[in-house]
C-alpha atoms as a PDB file:
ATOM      1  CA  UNK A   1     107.758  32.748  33.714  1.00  0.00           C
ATOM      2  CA  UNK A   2     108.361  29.255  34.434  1.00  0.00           C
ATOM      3  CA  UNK A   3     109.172  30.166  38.399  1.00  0.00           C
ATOM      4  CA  UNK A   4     105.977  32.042  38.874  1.00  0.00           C
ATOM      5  CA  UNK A   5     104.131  29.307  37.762  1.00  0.00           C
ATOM      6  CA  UNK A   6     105.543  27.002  40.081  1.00  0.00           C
ATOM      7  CA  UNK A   7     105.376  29.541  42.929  1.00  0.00           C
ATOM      8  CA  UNK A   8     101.429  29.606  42.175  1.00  0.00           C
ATOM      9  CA  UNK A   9     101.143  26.445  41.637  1.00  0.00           C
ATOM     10  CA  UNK A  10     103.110  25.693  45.142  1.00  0.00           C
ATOM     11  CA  UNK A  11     100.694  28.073  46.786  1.00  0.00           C
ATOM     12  CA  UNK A  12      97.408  26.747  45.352  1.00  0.00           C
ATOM     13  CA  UNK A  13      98.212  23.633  46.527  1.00  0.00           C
ATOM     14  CA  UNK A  14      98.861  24.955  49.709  1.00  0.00           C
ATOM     15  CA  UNK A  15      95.542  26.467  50.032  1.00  0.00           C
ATOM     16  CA  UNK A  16      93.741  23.350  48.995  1.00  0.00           C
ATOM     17  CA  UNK A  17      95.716  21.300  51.404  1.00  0.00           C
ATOM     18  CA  UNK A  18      94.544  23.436  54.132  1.00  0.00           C
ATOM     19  CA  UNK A  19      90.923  24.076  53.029  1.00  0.00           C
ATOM     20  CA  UNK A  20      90.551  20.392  52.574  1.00  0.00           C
ATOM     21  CA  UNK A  21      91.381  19.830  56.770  1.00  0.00           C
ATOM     22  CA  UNK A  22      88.841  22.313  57.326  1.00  0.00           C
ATOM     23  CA  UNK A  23      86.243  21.010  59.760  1.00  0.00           C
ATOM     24  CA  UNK A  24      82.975  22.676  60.556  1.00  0.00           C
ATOM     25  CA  UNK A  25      83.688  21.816  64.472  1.00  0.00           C
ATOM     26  CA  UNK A  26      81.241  23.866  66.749  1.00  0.00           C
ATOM     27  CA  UNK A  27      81.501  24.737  70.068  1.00  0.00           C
ATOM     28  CA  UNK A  28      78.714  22.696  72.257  1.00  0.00           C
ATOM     29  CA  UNK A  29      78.937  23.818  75.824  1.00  0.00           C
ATOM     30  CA  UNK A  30      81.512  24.286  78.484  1.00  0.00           C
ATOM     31  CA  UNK A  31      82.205  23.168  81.543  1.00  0.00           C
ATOM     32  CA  UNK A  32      84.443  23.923  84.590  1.00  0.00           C
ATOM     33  CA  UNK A  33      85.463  21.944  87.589  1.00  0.00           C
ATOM     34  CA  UNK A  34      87.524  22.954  91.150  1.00  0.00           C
ATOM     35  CA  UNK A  35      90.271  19.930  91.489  1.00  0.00           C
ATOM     36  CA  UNK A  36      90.860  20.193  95.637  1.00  0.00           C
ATOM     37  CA  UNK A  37      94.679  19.419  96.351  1.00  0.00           C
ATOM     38  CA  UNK A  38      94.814  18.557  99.465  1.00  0.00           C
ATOM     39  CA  UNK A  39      96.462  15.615 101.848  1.00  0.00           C
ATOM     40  CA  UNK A  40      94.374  12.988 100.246  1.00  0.00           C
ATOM     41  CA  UNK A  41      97.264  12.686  97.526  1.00  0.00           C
ATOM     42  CA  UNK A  42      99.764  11.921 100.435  1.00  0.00           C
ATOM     43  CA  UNK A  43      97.927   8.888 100.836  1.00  0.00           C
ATOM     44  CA  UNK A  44      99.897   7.104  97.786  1.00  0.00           C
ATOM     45  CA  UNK A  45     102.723   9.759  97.236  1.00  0.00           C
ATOM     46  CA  UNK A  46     104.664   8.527  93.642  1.00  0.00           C
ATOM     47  CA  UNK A  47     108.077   7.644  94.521  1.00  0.00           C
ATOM     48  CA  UNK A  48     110.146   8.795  91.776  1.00  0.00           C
ATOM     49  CA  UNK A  49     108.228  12.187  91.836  1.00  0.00           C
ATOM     50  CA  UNK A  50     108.977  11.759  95.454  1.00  0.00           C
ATOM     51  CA  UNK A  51     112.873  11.775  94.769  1.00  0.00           C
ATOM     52  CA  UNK A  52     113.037  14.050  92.442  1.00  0.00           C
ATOM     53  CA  UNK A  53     111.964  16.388  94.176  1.00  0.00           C
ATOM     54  CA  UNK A  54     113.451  15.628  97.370  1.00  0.00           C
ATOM     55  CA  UNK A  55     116.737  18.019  96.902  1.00  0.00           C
ATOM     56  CA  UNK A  56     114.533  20.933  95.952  1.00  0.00           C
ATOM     57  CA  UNK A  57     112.041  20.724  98.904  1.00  0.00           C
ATOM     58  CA  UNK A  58     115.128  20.565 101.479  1.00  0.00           C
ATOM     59  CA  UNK A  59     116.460  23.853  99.765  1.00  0.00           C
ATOM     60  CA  UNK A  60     112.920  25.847  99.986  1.00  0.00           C
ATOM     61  CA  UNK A  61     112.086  24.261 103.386  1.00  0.00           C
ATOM     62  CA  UNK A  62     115.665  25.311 104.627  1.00  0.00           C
ATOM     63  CA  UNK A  63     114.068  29.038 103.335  1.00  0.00           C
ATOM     64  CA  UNK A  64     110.651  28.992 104.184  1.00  0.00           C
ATOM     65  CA  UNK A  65     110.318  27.424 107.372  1.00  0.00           C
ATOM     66  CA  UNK A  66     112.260  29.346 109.956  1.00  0.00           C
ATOM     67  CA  UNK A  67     109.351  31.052 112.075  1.00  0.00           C
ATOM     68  CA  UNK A  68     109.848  34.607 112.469  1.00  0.00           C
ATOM     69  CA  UNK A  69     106.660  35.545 114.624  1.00  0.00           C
ATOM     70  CA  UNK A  70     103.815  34.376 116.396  1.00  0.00           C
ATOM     71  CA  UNK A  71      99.471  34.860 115.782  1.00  0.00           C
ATOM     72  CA  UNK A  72      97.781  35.495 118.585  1.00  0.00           C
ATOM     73  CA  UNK A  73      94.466  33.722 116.815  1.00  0.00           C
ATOM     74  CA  UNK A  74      93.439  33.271 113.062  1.00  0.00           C
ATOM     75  CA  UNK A  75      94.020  36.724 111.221  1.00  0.00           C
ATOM     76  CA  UNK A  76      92.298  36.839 108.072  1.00  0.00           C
ATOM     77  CA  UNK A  77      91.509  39.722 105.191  1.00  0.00           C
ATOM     78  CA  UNK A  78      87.679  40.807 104.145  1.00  0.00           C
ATOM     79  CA  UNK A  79      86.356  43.958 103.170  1.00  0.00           C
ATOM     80  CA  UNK A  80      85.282  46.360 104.209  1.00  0.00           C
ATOM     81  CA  UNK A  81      87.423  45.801 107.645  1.00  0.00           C
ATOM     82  CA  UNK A  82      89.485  43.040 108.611  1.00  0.00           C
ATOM     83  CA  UNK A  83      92.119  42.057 111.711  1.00  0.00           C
ATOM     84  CA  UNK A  84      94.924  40.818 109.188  1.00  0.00           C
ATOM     85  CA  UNK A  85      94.486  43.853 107.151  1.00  0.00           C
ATOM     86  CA  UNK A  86      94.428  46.746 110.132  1.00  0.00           C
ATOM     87  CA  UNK A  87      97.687  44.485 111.222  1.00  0.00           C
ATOM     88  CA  UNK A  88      99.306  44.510 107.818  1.00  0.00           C
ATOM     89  CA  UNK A  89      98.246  48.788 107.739  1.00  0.00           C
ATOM     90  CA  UNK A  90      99.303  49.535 111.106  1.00  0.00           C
ATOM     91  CA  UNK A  91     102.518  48.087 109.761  1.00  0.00           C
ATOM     92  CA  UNK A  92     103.548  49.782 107.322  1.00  0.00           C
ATOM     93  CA  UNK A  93     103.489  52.841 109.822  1.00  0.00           C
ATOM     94  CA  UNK A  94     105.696  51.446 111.789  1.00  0.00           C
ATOM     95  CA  UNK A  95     107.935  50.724 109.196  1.00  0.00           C
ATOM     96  CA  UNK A  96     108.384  54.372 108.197  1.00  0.00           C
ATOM     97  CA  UNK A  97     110.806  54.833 111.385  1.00  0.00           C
ATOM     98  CA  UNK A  98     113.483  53.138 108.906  1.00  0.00           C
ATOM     99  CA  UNK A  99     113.295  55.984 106.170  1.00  0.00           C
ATOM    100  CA  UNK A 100     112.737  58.600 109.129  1.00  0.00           C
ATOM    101  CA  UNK A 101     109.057  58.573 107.957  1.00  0.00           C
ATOM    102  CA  UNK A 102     106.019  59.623 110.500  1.00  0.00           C
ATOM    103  CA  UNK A 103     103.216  58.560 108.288  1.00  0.00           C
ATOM    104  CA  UNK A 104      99.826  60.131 109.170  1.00  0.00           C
ATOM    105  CA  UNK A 105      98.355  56.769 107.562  1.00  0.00           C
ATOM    106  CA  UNK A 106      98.725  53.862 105.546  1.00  0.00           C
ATOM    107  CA  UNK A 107      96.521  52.136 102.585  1.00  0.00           C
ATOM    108  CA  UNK A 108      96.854  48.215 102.144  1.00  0.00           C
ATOM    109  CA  UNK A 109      95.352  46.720  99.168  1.00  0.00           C
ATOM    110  CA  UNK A 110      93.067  43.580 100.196  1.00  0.00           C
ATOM    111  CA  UNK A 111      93.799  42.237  96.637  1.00  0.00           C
ATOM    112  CA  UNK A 112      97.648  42.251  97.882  1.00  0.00           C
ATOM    113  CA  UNK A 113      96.779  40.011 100.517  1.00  0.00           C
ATOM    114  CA  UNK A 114      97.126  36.372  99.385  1.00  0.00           C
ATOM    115  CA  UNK A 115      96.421  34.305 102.442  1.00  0.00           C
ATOM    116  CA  UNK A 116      95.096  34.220 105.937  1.00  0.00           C
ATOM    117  CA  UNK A 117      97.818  33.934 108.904  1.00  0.00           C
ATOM    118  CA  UNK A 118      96.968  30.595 111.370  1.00  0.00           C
ATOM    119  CA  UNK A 119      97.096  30.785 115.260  1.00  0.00           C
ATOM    120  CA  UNK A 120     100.554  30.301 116.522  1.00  0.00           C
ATOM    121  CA  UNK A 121     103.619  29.984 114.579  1.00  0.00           C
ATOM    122  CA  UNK A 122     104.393  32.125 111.715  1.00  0.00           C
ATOM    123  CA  UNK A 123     106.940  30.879 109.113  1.00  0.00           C
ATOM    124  CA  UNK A 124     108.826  32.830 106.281  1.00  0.00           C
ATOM    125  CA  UNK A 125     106.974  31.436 103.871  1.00  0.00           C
ATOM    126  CA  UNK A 126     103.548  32.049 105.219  1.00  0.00           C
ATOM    127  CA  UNK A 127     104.591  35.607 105.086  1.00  0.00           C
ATOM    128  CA  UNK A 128     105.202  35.176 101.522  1.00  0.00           C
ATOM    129  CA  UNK A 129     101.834  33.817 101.131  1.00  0.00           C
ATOM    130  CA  UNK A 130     100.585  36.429 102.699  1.00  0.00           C
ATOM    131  CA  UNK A 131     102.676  38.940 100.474  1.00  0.00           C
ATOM    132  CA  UNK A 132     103.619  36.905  97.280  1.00  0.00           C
ATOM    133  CA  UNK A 133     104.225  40.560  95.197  1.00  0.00           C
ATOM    134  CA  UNK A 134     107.188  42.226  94.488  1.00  0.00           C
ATOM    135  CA  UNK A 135     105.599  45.400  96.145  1.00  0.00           C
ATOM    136  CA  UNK A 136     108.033  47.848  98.159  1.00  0.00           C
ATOM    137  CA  UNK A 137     106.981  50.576 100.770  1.00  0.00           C
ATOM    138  CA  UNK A 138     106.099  53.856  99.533  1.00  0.00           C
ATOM    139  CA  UNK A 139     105.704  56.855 101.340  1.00  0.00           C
ATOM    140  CA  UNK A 140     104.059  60.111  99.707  1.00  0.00           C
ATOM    141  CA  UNK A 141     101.851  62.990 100.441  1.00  0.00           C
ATOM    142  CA  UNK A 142      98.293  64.328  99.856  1.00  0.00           C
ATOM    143  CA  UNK A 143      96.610  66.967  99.557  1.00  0.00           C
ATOM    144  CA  UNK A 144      93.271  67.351 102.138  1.00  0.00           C
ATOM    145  CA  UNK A 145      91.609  66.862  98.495  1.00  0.00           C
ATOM    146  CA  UNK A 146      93.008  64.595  97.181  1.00  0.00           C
ATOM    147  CA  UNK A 147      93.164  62.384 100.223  1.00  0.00           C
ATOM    148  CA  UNK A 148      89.332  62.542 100.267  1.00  0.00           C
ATOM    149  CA  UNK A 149      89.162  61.728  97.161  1.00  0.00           C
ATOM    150  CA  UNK A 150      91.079  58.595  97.654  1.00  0.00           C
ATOM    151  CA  UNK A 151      89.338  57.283 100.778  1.00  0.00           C
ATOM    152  CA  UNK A 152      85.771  57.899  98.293  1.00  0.00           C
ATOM    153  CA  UNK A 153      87.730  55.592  95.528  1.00  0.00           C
ATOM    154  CA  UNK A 154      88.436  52.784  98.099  1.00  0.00           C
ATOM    155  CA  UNK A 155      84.820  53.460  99.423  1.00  0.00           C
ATOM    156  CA  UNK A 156      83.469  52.435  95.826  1.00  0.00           C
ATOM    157  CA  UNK A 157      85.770  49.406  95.998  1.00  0.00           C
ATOM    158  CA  UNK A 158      84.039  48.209  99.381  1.00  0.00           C
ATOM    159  CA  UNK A 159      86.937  49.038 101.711  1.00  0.00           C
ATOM    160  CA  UNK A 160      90.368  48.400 101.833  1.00  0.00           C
ATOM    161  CA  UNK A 161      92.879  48.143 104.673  1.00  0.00           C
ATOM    162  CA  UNK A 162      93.505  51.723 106.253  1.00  0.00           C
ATOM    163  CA  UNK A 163      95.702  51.971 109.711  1.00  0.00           C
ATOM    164  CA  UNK A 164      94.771  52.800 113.073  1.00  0.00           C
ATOM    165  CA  UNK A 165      94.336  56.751 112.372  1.00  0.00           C
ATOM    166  CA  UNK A 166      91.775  56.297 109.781  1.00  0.00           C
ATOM    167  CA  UNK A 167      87.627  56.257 110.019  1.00  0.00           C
ATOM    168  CA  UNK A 168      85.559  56.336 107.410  1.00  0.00           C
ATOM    169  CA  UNK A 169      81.945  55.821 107.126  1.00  0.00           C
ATOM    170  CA  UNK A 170      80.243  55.460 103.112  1.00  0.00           C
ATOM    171  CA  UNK A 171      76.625  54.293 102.144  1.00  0.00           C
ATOM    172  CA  UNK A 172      75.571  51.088 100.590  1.00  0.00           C
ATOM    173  CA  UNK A 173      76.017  52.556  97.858  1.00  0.00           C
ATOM    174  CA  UNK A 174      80.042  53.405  98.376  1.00  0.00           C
ATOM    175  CA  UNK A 175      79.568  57.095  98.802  1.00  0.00           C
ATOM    176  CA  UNK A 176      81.616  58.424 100.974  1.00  0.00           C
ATOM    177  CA  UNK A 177      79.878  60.088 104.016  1.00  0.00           C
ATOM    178  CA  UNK A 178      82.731  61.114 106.701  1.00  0.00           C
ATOM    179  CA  UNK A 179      86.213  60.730 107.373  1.00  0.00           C
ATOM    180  CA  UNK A 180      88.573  61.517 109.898  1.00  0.00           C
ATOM    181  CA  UNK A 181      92.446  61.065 110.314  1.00  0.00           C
ATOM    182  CA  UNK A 182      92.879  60.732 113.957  1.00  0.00           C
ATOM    183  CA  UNK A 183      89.694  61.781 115.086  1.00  0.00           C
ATOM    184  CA  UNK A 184      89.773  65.241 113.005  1.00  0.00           C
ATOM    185  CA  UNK A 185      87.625  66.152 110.186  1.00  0.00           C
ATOM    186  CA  UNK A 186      90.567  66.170 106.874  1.00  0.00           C
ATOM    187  CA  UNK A 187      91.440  69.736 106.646  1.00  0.00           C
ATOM    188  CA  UNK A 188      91.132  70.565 102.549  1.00  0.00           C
ATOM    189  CA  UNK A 189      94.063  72.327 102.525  1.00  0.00           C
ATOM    190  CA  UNK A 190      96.383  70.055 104.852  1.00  0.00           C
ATOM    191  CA  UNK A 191      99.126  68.070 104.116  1.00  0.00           C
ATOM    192  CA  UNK A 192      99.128  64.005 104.796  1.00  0.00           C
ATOM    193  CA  UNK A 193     101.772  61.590 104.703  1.00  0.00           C
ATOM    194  CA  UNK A 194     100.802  58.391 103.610  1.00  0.00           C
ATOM    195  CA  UNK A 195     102.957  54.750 103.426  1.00  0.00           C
ATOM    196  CA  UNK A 196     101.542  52.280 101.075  1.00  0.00           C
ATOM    197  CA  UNK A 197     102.985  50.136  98.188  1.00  0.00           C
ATOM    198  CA  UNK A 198     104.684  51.442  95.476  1.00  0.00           C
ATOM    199  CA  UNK A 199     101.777  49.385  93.118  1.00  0.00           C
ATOM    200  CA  UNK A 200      99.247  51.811  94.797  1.00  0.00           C
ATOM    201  CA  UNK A 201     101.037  54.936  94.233  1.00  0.00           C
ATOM    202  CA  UNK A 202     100.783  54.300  90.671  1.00  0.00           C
ATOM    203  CA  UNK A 203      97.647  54.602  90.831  1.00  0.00           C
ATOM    204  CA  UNK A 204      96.476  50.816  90.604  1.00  0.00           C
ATOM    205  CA  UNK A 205      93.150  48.702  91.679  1.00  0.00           C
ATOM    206  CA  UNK A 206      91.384  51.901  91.064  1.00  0.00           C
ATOM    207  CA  UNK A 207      93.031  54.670  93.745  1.00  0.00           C
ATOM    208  CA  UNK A 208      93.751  56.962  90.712  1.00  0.00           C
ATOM    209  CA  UNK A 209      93.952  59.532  93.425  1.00  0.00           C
ATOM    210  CA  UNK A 210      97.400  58.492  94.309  1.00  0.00           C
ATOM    211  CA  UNK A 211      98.936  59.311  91.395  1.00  0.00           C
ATOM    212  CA  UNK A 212      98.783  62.918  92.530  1.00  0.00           C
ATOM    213  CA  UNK A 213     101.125  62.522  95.136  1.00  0.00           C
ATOM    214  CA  UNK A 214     104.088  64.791  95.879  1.00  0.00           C
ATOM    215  CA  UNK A 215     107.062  64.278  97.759  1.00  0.00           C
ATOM    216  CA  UNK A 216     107.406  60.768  96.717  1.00  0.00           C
ATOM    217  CA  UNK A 217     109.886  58.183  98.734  1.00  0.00           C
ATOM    218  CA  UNK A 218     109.886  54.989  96.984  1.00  0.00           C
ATOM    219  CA  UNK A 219     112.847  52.708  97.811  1.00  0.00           C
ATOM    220  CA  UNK A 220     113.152  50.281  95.511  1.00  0.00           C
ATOM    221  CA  UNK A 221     116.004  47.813  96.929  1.00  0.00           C
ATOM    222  CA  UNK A 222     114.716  44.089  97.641  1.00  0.00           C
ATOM    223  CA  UNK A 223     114.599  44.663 101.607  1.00  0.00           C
ATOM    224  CA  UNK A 224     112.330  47.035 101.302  1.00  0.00           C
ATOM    225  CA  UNK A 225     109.839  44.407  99.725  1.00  0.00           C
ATOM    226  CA  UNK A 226     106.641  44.951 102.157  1.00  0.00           C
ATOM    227  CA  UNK A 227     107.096  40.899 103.072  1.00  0.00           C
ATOM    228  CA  UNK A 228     110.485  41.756 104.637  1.00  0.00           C
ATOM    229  CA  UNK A 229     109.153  44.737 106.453  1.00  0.00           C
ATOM    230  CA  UNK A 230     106.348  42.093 107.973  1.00  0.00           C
ATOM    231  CA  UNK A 231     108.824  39.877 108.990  1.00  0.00           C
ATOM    232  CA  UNK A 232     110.803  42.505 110.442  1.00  0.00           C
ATOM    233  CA  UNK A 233     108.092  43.649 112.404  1.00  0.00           C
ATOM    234  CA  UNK A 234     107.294  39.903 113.526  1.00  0.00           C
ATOM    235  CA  UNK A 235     111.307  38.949 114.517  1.00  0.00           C
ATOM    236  CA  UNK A 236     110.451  42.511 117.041  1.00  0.00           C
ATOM    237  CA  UNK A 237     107.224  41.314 118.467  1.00  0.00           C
ATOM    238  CA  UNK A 238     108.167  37.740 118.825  1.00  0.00           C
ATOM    239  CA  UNK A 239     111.777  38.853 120.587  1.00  0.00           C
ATOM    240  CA  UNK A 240     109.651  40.831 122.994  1.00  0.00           C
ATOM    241  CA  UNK A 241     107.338  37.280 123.816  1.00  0.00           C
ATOM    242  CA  UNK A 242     104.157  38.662 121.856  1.00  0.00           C
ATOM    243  CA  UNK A 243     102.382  37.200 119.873  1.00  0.00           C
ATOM    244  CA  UNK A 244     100.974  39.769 116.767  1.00  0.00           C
ATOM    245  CA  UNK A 245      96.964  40.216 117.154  1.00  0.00           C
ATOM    246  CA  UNK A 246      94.245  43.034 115.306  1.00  0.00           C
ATOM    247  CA  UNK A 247      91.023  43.752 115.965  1.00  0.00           C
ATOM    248  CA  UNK A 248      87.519  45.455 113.759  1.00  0.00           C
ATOM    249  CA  UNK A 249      88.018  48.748 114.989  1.00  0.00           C
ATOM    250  CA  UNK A 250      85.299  50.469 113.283  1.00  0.00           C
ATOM    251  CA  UNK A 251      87.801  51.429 110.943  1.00  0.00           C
ATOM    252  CA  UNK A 252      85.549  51.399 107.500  1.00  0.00           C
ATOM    253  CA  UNK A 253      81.809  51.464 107.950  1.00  0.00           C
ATOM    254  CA  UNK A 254      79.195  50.940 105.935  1.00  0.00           C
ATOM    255  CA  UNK A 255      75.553  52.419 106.801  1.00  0.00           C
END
């Protein structure tokens, strides 16, 4: 009897010690702010920050900085076409001749790209920048169908990045209105073989479509990480003195 008095005792106390911090706080307003980092704070750089953080910069510059291609001019990514996303597309089909793949087409997520590419240069880790993911290449294939299907869900979304085969054509109000791989009407029936990142072919940023995919190839070894297979494509280009360029097709339009 004694110890469940003290026990209640103990946890009446405890209740009053809390109930007595109480405070009737309410919540005014809020208020949000961009802080730009930028070279200004070079200007007066803190020196033991500085050395501290010396050994680790040598061992990620000694990563990132060995250039493995070359921009032609400024490549950047915006729906419902871009030059940096038909690039990033167009790759991906060429890297199915590693898995003995012939894709038909390939669908790049503009959310999965990170960062514009600058004229000249074009360092490891810009690539990363570029693709900062863990996503690997993914081959799989579609039905006529279901391929429509998918090129109406990226339609809804406002474009995404579709290779060099592709043209589509949707409203203003993201209905899709024709589509064509390589300048034929999609047969219902036929089979397509599409590369694109294993994130996709789950079924993510809304192409649900993808998840009814057959045949599916999806290596899932680090060198197949899509950044590796964009530096792999720049080492090729730059070894053959070109620099990597894209154009607006008329890939995706909007009427």
């Amino acid at each position: 009897m004694k110890l469940r008095k003290c026990i209640f005792v103990g946890l009446a106390l405890t209740t009053l010690s809390f109930a007595s911090c109480t405070h009737n706080y309410q919540l005014a307003s809020v208020e949000r702010t961009r802080i730009l980092v930028d070279n200004r704070y070079d200007a007066a750089p803190d020196a033991r920050a500085t050395k501290f953080m010396e050994p680790y910069k040598h061992q990620v510059d000694s990563i990132m900085s060995p250039v493995v291609g070359r921009a032609a001019r400024y490549l950047e990514a915006d729906r419902p076409e871009s030059p940096l996303s038909n690039l990033l597309t167009d790759i991906l089909v060429w890297g199915g001749k590693a898995f003995n793949e012939q894709p038909d087409l390939a669908i790049y997520n503009m959310g999965g790209i990170r960062a514009a590419l600058a004229e000249g240069d074009i360092t490891v880790g810009e690539v990363v920048d570029v693709a900062p993911f863990e996503n690997k290449i993914c081959f799989l294939t579609l039905k006529g169908t279901q391929l429509k299907e998918l090129l109406a869900q990226i339609m809804k979304r406002g474009g995404e990045g579709v290779s060099h085969s592709v043209r589509i054509v949707a409203n203003d109000k993201g209905e899709l209105l024709q589509a064509t791989i390589n300048g034929k009407e999609i047969d219902p029936n036929g089979d397509y073989r599409v590369a694109t990142l294993d994130y996709l072919a789950q079924g993510n940023d809304g192409m649900t479509a993808f998840k009814s995919g057959s045949n599916v190839l999806s290596p899932q070894t680090e060198e197949n990480n899509v950044r590796f297979i964009i530096m792999n494509y720049l080492r090729e280009q730059m070894a053959q003195g070109k620099a990597v360029d894209a154009a607006i097709e008329g890939r995706v339009k909007i009427e």
